[in-house]
C-alpha atoms as a PDB file:
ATOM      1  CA  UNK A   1     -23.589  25.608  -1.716  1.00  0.00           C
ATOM      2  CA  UNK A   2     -22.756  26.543   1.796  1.00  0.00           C
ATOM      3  CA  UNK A   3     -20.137  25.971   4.344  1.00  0.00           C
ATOM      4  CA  UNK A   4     -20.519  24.466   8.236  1.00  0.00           C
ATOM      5  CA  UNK A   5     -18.168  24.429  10.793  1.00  0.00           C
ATOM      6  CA  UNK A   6     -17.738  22.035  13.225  1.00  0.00           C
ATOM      7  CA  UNK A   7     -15.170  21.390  15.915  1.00  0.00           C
ATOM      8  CA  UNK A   8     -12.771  23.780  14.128  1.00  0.00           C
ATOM      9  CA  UNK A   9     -13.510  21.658  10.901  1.00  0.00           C
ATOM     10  CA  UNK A  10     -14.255  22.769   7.433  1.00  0.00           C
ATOM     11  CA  UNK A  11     -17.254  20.929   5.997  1.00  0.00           C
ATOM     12  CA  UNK A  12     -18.864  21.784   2.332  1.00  0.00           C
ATOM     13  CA  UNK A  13     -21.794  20.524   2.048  1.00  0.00           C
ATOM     14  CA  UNK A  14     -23.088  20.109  -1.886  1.00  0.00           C
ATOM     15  CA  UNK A  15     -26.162  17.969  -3.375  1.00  0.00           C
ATOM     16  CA  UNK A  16     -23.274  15.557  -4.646  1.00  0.00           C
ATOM     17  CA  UNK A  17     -21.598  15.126  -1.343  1.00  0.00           C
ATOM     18  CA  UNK A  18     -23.537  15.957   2.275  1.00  0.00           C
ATOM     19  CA  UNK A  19     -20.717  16.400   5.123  1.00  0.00           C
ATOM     20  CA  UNK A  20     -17.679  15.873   3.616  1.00  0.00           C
ATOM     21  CA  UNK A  21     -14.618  16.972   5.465  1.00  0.00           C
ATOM     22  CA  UNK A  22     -12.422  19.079   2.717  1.00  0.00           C
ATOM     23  CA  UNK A  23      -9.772  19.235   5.524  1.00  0.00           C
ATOM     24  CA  UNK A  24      -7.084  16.524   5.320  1.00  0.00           C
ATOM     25  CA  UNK A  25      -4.679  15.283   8.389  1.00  0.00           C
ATOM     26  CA  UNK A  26      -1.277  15.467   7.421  1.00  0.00           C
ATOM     27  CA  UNK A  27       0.191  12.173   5.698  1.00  0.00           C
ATOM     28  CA  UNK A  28       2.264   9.818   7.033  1.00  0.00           C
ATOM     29  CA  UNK A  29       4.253   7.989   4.687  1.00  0.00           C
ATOM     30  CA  UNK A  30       6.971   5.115   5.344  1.00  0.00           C
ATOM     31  CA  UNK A  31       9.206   3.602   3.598  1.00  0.00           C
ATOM     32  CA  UNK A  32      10.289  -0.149   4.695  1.00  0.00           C
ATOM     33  CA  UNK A  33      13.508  -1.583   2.805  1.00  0.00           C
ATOM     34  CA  UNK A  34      14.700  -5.098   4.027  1.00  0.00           C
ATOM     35  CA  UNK A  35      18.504  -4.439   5.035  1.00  0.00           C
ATOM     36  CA  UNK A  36      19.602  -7.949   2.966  1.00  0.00           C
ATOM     37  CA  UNK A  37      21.938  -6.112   1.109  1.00  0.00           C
ATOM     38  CA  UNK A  38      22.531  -2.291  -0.610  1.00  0.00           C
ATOM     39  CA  UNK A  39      19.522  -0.274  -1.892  1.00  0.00           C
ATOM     40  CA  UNK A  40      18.760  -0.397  -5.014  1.00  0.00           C
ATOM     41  CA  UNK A  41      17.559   2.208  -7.757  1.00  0.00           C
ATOM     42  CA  UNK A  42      13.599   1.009  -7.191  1.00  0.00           C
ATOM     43  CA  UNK A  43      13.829   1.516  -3.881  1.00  0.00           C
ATOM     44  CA  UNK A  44      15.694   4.898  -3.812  1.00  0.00           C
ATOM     45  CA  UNK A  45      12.730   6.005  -6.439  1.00  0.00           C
ATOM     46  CA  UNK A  46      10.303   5.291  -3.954  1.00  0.00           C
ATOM     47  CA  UNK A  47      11.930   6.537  -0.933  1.00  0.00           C
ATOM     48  CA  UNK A  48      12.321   9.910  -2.851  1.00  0.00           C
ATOM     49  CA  UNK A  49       8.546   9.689  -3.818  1.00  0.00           C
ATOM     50  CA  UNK A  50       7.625   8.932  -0.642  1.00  0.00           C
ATOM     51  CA  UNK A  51       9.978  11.825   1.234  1.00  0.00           C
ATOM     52  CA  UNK A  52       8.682  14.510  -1.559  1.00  0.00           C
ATOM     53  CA  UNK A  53       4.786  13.366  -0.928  1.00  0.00           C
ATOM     54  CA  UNK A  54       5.002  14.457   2.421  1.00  0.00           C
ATOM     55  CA  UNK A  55       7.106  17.642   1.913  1.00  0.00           C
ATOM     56  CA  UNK A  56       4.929  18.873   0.002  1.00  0.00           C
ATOM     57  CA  UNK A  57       2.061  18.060   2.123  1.00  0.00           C
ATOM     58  CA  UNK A  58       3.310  18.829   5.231  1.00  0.00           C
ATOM     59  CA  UNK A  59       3.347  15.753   6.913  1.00  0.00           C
ATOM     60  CA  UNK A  60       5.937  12.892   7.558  1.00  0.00           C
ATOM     61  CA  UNK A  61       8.606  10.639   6.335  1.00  0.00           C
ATOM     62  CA  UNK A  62       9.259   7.681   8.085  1.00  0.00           C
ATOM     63  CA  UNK A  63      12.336   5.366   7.135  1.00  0.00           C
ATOM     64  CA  UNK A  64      11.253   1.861   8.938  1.00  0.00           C
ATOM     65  CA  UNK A  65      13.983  -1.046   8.865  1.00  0.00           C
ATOM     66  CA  UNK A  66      12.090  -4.103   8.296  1.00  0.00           C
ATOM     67  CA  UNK A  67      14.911  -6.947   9.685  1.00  0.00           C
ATOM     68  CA  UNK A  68      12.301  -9.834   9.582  1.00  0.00           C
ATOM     69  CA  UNK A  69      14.070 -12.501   7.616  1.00  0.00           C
ATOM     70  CA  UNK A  70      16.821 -13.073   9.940  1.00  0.00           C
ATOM     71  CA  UNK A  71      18.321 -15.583   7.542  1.00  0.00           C
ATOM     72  CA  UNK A  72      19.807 -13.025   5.132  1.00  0.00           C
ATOM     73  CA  UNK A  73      20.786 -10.314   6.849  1.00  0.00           C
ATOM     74  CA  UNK A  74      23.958  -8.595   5.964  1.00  0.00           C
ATOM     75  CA  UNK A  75      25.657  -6.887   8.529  1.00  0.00           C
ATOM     76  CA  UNK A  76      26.009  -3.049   8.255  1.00  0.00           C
ATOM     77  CA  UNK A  77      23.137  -2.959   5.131  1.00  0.00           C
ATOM     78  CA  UNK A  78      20.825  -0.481   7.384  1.00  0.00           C
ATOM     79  CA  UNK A  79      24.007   1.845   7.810  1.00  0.00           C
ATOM     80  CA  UNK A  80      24.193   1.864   4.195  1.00  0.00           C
ATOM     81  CA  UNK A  81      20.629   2.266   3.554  1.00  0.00           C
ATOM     82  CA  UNK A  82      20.736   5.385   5.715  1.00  0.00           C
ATOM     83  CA  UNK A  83      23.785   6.785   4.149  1.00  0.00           C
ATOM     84  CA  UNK A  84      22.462   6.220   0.763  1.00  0.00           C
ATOM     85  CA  UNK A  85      19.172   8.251   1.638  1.00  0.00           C
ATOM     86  CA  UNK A  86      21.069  10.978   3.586  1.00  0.00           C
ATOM     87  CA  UNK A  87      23.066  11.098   0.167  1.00  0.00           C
ATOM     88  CA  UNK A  88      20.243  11.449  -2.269  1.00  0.00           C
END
C-alpha cells in the first residue's frame, strides 16, 4: 500500500480501492422544523443529533425555518423554536 498526494490531498491507494480520497470536507448539517406550533421531543432529538454530528466533526449546524405552509402558521413559534434550542 502506498500513499499519493495531490493538490494538498491525501489519497491511499489499495488493490480494493484505486484513488480514494480518505480526506473528508467538513459536514454540513441542517435542521428544518416547520414553526406551526412548539417543538416537540422528536425534533429536539434530532436537532441535538444533528448539532453534536457536526461538533464533533468540525463542521456546521444550521437551524433553517421552513415557513412554507402559510396556512398554519402560529405567530411567535420560530422564537420559541430558537429559545427551546438555545435552552437545550
Amino acid at each position: 500500500m502506498f500513499g499519493c498526494v495531490l493538490r494538498k490531498t491525501c489519497w491511499k491507494r489499495n488493490a480494493a480501492r484505486r484513488g480514494v480520497c480518505t480526506r473528508q470536507p467538513a459536514p454540513r448539517v441542517r435542521f428544518a422544523p416547520s414553526p406551526t406550533g412548539f417543538l416537540h421531543l422528536g425534533g429536539l432529538r434530532t436537532a441535538l443529533y444533528n448539532y453534536l454530528f457536526a461538533k464533533q466533526r468540525g463542521g456546521t449546524f444550521i437551524l433553517r425555518l421552513e415557513d412554507t405552509d402559510r396556512t398554519r402558521l402560529v405567530p411567535g413559534a420560530a422564537d420559541a423554536i430558537e429559545d427551546m434550542l438555545d435552552w437545550a
